[in-house]
PDB file of N, CA and C in Angstrom:
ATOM      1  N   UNK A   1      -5.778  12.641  -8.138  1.00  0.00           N
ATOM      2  CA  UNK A   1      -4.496  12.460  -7.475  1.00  0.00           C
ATOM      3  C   UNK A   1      -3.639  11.541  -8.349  1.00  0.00           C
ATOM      4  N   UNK A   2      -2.140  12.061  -8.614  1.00  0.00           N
ATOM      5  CA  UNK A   2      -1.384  11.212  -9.820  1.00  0.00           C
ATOM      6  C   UNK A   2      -0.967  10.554  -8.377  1.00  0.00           C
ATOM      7  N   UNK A   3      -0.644   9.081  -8.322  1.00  0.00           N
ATOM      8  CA  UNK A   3       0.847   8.746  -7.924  1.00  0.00           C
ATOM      9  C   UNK A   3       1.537   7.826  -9.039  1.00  0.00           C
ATOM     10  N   UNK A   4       3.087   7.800  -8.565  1.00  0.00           N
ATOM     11  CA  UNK A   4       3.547   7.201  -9.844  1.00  0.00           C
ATOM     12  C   UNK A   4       4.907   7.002  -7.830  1.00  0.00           C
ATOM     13  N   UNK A   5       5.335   5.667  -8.924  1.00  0.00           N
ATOM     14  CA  UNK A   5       6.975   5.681  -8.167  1.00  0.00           C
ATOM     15  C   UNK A   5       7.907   6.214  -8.412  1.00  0.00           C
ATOM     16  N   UNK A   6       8.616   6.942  -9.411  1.00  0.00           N
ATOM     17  CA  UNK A   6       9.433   7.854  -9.662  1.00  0.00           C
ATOM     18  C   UNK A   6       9.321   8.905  -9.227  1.00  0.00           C
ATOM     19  N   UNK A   7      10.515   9.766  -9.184  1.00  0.00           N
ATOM     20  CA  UNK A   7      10.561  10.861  -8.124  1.00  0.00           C
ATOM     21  C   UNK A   7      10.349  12.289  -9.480  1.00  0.00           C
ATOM     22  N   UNK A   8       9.718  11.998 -10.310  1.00  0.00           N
ATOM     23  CA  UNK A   8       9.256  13.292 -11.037  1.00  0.00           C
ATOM     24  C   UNK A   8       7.982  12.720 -11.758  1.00  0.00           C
ATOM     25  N   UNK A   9       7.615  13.952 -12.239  1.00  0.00           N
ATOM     26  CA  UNK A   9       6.529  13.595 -13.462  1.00  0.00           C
ATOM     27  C   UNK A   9       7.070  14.755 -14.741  1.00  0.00           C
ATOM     28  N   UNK A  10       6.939  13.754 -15.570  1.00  0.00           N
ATOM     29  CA  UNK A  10       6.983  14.376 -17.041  1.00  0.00           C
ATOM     30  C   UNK A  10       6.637  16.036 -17.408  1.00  0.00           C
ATOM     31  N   UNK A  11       7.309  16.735 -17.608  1.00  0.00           N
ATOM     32  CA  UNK A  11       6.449  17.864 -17.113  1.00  0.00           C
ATOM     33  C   UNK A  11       5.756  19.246 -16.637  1.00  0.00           C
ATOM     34  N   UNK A  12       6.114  18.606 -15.486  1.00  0.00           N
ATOM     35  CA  UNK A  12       5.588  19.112 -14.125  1.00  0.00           C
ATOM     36  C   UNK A  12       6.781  19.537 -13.190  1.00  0.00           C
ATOM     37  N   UNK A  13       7.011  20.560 -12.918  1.00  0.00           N
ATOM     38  CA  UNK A  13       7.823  21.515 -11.875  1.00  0.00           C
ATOM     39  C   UNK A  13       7.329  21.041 -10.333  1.00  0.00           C
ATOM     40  N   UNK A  14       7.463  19.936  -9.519  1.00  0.00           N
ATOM     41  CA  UNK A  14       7.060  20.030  -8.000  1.00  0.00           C
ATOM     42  C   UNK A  14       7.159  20.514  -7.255  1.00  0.00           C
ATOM     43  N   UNK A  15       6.466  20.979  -6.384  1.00  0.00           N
ATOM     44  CA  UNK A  15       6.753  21.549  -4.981  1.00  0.00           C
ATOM     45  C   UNK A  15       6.565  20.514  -3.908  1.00  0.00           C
ATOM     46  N   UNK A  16       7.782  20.604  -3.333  1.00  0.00           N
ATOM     47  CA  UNK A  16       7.442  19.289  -2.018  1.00  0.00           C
ATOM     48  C   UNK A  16       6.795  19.595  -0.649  1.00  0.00           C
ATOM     49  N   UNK A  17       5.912  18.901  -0.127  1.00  0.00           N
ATOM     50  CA  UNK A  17       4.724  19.119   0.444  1.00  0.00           C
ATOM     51  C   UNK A  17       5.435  18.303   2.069  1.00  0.00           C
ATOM     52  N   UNK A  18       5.793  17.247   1.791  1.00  0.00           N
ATOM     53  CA  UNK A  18       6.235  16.297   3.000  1.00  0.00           C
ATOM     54  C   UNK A  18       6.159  14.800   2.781  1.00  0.00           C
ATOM     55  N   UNK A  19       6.198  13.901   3.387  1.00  0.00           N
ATOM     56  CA  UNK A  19       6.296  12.684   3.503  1.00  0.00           C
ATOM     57  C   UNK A  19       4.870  12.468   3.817  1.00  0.00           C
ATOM     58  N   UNK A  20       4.230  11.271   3.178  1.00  0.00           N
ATOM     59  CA  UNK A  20       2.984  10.942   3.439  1.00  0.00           C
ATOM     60  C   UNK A  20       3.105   9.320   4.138  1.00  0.00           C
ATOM     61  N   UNK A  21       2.512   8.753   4.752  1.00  0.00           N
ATOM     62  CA  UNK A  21       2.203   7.046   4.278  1.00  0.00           C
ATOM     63  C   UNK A  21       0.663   6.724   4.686  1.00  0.00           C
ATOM     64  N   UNK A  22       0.697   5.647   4.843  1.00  0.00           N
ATOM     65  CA  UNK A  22      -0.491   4.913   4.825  1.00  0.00           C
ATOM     66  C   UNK A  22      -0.485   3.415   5.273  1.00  0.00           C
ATOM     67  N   UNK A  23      -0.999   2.805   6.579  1.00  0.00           N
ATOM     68  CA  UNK A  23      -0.657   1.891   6.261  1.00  0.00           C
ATOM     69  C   UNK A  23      -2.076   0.385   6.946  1.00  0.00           C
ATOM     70  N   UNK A  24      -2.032  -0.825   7.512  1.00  0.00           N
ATOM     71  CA  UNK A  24      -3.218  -1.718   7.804  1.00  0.00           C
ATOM     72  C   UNK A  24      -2.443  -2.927   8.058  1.00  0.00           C
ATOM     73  N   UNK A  25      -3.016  -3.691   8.939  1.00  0.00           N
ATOM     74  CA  UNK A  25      -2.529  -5.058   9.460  1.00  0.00           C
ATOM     75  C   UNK A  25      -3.780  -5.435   9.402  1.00  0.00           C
ATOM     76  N   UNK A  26      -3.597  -6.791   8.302  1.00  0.00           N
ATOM     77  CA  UNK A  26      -4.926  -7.628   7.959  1.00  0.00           C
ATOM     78  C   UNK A  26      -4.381  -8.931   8.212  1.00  0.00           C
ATOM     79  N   UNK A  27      -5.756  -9.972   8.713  1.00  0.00           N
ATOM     80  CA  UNK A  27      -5.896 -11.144   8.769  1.00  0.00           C
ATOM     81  C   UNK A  27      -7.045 -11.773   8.309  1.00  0.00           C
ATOM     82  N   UNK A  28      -7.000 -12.926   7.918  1.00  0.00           N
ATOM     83  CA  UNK A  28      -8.034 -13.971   7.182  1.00  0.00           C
ATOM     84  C   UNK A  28      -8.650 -14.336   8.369  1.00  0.00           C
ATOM     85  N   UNK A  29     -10.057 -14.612   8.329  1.00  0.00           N
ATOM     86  CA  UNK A  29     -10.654 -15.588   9.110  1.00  0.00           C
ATOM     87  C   UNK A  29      -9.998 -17.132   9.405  1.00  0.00           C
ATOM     88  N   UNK A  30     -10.186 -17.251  10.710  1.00  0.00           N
ATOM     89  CA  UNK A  30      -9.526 -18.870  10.792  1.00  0.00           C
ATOM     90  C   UNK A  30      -9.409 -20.000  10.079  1.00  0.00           C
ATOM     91  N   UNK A  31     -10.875 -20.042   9.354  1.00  0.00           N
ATOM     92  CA  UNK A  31     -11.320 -21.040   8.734  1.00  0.00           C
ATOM     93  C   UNK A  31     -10.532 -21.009   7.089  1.00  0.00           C
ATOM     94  N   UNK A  32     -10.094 -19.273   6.419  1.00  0.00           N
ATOM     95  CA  UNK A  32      -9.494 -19.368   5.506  1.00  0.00           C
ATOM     96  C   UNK A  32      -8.110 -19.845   5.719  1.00  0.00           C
ATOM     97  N   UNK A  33      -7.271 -19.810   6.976  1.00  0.00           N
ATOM     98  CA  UNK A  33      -6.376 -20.036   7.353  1.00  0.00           C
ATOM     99  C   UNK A  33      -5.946 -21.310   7.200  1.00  0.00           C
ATOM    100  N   UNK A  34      -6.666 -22.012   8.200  1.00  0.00           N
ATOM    101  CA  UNK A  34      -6.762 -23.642   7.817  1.00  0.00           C
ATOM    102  C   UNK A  34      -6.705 -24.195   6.904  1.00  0.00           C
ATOM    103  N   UNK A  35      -7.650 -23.539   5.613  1.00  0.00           N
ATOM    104  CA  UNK A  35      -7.585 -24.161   4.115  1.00  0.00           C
ATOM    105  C   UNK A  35      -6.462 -23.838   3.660  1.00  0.00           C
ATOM    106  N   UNK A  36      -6.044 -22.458   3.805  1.00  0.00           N
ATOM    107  CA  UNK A  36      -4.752 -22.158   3.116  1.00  0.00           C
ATOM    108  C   UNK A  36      -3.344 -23.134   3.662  1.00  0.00           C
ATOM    109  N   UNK A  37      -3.556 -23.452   4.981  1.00  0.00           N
ATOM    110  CA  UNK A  37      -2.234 -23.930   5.588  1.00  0.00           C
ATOM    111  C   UNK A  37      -2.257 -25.522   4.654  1.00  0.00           C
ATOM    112  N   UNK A  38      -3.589 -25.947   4.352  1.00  0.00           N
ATOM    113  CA  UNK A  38      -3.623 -27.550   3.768  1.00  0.00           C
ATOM    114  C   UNK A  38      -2.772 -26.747   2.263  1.00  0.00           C
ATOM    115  N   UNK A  39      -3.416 -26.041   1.876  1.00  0.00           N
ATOM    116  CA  UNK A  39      -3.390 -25.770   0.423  1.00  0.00           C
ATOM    117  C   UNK A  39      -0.930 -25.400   0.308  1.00  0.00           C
ATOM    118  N   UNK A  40      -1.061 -25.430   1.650  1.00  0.00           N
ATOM    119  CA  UNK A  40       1.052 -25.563   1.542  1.00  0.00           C
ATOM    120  C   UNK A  40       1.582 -27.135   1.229  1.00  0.00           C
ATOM    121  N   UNK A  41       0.138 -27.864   1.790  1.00  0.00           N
ATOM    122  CA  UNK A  41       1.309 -29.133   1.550  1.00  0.00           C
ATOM    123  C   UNK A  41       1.314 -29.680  -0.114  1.00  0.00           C
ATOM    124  N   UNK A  42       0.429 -29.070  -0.631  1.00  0.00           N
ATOM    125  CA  UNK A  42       0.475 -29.364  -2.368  1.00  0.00           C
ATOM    126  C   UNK A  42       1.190 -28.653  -2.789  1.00  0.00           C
ATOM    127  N   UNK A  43       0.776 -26.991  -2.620  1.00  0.00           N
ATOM    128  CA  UNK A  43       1.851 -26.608  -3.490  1.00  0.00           C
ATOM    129  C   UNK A  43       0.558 -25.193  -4.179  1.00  0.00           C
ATOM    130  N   UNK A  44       0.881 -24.083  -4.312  1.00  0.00           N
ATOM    131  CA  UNK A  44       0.348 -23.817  -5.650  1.00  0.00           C
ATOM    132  C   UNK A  44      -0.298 -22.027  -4.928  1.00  0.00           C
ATOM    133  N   UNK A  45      -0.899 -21.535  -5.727  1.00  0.00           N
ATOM    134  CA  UNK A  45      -1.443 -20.050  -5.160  1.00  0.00           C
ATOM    135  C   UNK A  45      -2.042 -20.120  -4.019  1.00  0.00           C
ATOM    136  N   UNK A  46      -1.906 -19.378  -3.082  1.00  0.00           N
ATOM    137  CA  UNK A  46      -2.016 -19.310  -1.782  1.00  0.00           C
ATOM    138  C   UNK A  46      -3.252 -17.859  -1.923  1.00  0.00           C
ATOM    139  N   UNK A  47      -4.844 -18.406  -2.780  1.00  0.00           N
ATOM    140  CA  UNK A  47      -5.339 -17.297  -3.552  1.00  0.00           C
ATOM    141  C   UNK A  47      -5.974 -16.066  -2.181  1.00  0.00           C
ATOM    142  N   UNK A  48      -5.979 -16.973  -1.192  1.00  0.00           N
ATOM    143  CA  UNK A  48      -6.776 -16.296   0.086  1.00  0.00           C
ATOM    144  C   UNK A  48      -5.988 -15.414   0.230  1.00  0.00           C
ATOM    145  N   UNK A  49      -5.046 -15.696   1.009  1.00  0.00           N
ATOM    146  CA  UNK A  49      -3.763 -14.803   1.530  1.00  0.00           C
ATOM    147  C   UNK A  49      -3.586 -13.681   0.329  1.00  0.00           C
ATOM    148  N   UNK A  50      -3.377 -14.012  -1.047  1.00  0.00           N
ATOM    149  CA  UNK A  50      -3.220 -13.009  -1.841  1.00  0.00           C
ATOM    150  C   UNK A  50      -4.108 -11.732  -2.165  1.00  0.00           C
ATOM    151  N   UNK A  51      -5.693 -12.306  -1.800  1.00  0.00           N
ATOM    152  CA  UNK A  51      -7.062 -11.452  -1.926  1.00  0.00           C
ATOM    153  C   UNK A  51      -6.435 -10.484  -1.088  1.00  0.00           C
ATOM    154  N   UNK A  52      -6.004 -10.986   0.583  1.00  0.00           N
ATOM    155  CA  UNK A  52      -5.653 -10.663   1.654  1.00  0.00           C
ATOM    156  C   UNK A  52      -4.778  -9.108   1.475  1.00  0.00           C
ATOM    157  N   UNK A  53      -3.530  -9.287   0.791  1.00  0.00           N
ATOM    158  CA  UNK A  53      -2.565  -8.671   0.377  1.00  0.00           C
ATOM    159  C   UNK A  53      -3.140  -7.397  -0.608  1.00  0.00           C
ATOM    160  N   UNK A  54      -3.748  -8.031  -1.288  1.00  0.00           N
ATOM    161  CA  UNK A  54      -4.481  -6.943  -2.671  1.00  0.00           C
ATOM    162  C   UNK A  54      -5.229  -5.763  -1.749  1.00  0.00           C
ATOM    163  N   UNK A  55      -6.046  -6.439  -0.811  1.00  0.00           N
ATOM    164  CA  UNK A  55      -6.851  -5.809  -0.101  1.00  0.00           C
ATOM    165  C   UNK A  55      -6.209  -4.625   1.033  1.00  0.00           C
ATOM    166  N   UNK A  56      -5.319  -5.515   1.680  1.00  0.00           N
ATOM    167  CA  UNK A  56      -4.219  -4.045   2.457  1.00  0.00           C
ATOM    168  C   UNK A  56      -3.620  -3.379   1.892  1.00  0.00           C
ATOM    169  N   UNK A  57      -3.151  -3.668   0.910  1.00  0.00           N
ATOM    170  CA  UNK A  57      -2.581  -2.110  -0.455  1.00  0.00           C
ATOM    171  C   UNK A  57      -3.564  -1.139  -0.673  1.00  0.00           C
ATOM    172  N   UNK A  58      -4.772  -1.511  -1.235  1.00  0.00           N
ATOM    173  CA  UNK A  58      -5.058  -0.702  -1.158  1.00  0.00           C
ATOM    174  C   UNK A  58      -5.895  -0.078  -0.055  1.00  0.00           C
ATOM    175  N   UNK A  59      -6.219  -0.435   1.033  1.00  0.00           N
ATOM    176  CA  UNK A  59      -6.658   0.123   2.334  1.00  0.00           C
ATOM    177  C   UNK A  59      -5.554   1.382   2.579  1.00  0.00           C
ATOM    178  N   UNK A  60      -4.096   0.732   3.010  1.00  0.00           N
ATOM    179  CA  UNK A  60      -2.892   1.710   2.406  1.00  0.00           C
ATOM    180  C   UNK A  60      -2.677   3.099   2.033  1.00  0.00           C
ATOM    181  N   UNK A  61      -3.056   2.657   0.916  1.00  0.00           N
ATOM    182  CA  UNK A  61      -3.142   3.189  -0.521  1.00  0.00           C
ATOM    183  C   UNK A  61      -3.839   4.275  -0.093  1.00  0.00           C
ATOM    184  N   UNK A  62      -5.029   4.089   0.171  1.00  0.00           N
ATOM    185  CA  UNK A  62      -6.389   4.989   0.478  1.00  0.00           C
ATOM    186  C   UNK A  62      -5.544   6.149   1.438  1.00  0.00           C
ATOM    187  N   UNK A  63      -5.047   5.520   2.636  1.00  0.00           N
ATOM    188  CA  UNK A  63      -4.892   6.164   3.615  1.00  0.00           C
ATOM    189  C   UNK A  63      -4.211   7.285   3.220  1.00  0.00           C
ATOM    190  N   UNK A  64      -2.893   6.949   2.771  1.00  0.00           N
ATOM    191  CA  UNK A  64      -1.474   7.615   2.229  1.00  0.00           C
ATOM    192  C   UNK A  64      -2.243   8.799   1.350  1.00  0.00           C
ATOM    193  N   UNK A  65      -3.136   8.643   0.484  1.00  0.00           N
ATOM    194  CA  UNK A  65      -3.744   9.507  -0.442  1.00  0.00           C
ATOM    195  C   UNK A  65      -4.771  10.748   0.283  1.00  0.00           C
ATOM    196  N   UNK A  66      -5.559  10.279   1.574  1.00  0.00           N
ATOM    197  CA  UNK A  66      -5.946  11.195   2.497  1.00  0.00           C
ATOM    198  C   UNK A  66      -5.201  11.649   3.162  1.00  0.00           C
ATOM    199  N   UNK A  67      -4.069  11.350   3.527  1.00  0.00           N
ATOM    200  CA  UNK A  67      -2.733  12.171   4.276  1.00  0.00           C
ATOM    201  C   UNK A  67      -2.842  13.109   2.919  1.00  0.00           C
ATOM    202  N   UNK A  68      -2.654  13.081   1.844  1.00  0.00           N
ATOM    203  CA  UNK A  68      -1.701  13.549   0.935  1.00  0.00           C
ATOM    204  C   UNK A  68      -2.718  15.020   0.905  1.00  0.00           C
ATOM    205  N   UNK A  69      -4.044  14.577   0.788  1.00  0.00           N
ATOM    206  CA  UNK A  69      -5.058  15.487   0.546  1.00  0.00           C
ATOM    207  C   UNK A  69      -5.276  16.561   1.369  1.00  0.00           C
ATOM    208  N   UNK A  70      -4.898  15.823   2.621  1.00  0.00           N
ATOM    209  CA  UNK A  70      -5.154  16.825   3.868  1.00  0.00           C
ATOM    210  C   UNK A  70      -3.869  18.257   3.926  1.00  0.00           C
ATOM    211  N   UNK A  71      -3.045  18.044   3.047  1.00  0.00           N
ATOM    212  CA  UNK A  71      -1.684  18.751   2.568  1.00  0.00           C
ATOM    213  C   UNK A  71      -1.767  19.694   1.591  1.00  0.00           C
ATOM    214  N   UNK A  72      -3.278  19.256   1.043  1.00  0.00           N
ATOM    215  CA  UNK A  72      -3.293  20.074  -0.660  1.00  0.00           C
ATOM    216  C   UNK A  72      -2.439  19.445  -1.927  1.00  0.00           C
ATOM    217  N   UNK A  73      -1.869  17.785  -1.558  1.00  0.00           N
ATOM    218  CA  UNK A  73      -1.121  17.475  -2.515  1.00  0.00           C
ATOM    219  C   UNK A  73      -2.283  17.549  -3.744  1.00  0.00           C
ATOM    220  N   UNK A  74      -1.451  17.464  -5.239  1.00  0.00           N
ATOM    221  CA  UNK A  74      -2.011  16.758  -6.381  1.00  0.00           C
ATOM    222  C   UNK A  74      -1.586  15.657  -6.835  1.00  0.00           C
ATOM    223  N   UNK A  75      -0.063  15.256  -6.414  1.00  0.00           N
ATOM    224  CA  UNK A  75      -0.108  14.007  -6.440  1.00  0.00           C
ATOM    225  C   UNK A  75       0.972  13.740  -5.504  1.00  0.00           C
ATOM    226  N   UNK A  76       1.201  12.692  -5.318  1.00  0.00           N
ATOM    227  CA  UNK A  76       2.476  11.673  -4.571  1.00  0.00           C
ATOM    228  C   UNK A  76       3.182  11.053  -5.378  1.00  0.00           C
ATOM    229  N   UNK A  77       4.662  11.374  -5.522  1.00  0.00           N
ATOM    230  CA  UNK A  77       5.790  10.913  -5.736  1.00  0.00           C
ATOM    231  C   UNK A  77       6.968   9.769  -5.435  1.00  0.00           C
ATOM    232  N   UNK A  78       7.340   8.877  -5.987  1.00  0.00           N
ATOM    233  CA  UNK A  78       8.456   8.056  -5.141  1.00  0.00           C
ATOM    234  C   UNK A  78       7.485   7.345  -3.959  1.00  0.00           C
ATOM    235  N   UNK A  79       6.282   6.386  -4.690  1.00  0.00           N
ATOM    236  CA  UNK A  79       5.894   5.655  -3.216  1.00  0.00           C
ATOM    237  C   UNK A  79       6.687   4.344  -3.802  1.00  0.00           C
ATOM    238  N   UNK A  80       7.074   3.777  -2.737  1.00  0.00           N
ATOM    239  CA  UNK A  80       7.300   2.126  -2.018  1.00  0.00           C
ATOM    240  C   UNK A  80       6.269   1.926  -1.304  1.00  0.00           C
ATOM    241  N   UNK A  81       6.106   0.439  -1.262  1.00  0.00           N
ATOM    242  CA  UNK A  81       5.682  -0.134  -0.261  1.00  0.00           C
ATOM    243  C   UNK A  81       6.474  -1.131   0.275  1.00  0.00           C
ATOM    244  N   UNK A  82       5.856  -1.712   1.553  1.00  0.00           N
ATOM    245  CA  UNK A  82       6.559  -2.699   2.304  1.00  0.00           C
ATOM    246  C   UNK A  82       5.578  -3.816   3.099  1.00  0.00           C
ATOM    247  N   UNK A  83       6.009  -4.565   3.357  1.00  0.00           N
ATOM    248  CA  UNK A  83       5.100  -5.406   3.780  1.00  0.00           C
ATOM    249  C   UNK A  83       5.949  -6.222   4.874  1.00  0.00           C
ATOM    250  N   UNK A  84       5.087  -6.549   6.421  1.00  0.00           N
ATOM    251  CA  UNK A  84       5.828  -8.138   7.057  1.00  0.00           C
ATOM    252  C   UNK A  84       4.923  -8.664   7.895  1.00  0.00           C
ATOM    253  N   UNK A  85       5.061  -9.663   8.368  1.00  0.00           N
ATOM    254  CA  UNK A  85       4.387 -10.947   8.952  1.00  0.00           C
ATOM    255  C   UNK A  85       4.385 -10.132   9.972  1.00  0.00           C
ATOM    256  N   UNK A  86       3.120  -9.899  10.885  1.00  0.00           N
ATOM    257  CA  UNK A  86       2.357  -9.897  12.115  1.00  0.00           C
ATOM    258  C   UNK A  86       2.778 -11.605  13.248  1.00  0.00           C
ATOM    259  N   UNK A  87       2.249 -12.156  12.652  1.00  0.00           N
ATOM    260  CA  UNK A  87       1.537 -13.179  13.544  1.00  0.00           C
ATOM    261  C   UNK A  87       1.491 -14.226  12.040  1.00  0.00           C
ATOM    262  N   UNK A  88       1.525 -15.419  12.142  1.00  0.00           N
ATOM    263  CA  UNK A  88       0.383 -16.622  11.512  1.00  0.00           C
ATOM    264  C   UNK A  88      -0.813 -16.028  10.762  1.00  0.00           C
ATOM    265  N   UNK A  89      -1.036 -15.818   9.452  1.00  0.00           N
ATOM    266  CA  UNK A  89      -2.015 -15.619   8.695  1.00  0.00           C
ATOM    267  C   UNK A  89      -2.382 -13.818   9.304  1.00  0.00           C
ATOM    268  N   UNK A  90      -1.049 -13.012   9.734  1.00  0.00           N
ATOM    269  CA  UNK A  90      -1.476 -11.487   9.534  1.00  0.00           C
ATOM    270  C   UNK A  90      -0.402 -10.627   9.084  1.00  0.00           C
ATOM    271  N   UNK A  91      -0.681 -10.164   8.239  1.00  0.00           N
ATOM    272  CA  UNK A  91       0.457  -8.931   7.695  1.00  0.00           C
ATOM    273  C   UNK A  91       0.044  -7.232   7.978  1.00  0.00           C
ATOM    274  N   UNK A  92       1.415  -6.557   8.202  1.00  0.00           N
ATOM    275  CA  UNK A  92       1.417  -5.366   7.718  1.00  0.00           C
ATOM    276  C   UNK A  92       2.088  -4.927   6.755  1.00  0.00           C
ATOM    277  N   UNK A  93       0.801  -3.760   5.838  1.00  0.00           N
ATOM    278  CA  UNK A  93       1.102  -2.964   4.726  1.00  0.00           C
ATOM    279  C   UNK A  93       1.646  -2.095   4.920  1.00  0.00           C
ATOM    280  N   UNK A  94       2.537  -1.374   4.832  1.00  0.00           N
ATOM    281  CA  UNK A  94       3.028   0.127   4.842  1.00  0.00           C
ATOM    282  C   UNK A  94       3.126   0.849   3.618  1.00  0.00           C
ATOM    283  N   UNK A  95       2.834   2.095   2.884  1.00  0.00           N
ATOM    284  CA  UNK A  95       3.027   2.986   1.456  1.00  0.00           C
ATOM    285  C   UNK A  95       3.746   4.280   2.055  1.00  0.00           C
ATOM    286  N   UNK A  96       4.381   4.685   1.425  1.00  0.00           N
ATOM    287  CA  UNK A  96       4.706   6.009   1.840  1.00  0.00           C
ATOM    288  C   UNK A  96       5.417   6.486   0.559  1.00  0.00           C
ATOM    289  N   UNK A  97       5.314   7.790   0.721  1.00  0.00           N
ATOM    290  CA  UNK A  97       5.838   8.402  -0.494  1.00  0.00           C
ATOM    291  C   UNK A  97       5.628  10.004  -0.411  1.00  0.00           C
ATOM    292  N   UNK A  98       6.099  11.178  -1.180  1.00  0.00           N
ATOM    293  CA  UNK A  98       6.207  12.341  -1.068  1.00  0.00           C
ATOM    294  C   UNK A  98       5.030  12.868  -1.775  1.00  0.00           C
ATOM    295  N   UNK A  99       4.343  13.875  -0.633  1.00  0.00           N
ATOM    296  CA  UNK A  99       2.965  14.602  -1.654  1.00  0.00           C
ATOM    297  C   UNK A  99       3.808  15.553  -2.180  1.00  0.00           C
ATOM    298  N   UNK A 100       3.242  16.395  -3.438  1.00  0.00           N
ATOM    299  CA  UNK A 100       4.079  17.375  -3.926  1.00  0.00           C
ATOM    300  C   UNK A 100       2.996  18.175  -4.626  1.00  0.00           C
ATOM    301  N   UNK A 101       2.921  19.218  -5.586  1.00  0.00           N
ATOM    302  CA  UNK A 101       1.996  20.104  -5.690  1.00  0.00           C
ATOM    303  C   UNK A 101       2.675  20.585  -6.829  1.00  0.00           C
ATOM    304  N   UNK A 102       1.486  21.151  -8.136  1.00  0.00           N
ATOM    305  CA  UNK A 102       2.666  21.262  -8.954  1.00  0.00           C
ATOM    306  C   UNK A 102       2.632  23.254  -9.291  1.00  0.00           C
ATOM    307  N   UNK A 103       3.966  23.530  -9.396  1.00  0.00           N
ATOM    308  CA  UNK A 103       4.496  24.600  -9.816  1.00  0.00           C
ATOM    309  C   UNK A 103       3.648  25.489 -11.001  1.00  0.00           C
ATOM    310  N   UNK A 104       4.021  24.761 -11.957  1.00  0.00           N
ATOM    311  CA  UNK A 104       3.412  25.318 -13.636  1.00  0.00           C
ATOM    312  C   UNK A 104       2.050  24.233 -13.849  1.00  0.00           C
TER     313      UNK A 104
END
């Protein structure tokens, strides 16, 4: 499965398939929470929360790509993502982007 963010590939003639996404609302354990909230009054990578982030992309990621599959895509086109605060130490991921199928 290609994805790329641009709305073509080099190429490749597409056929558009539909809109795909993918998406997960993750949270840290309490206890990472706590450390992270001390780790604001210094200053500096917030590395938990970021594992955090890495980790719902691609959960995401995954999803958006089994939508895509279930379509017969070969790849997905033009993804974004998005992201926002849940709650205190929870976010949602969102991906979405166009499966497409190629022509030639």
């Amino acid at each position: 499965m290609i994805l790329v963010n641009t709305d073509y590939i080099t190429g490749k003639e597409l056929e558009m398939l539909g809109l795909v996404k993918g998406s997960t609302i993750q949270s840290k354990h309490i206890g990472n929470d706590i450390t992270q909230s001390f780790k604001t009054l210094v200053g500096g990578e917030l590395k938990s929360y970021n594992e955090m982030m890495n980790e719902a992309r691609a959960i995401a990621t995954k999803r958006m790509v089994a939508e895509a599959e279930e379509l017969g895509a070969e790849a997905v086109v033009n993804i974004r993502y998005a992201s926002s605060a849940i709650m205190q130490g929870a976010a949602e991921v969102i991906v979405y982007g166009t499966a497409v199928k190629f022509v030639n």
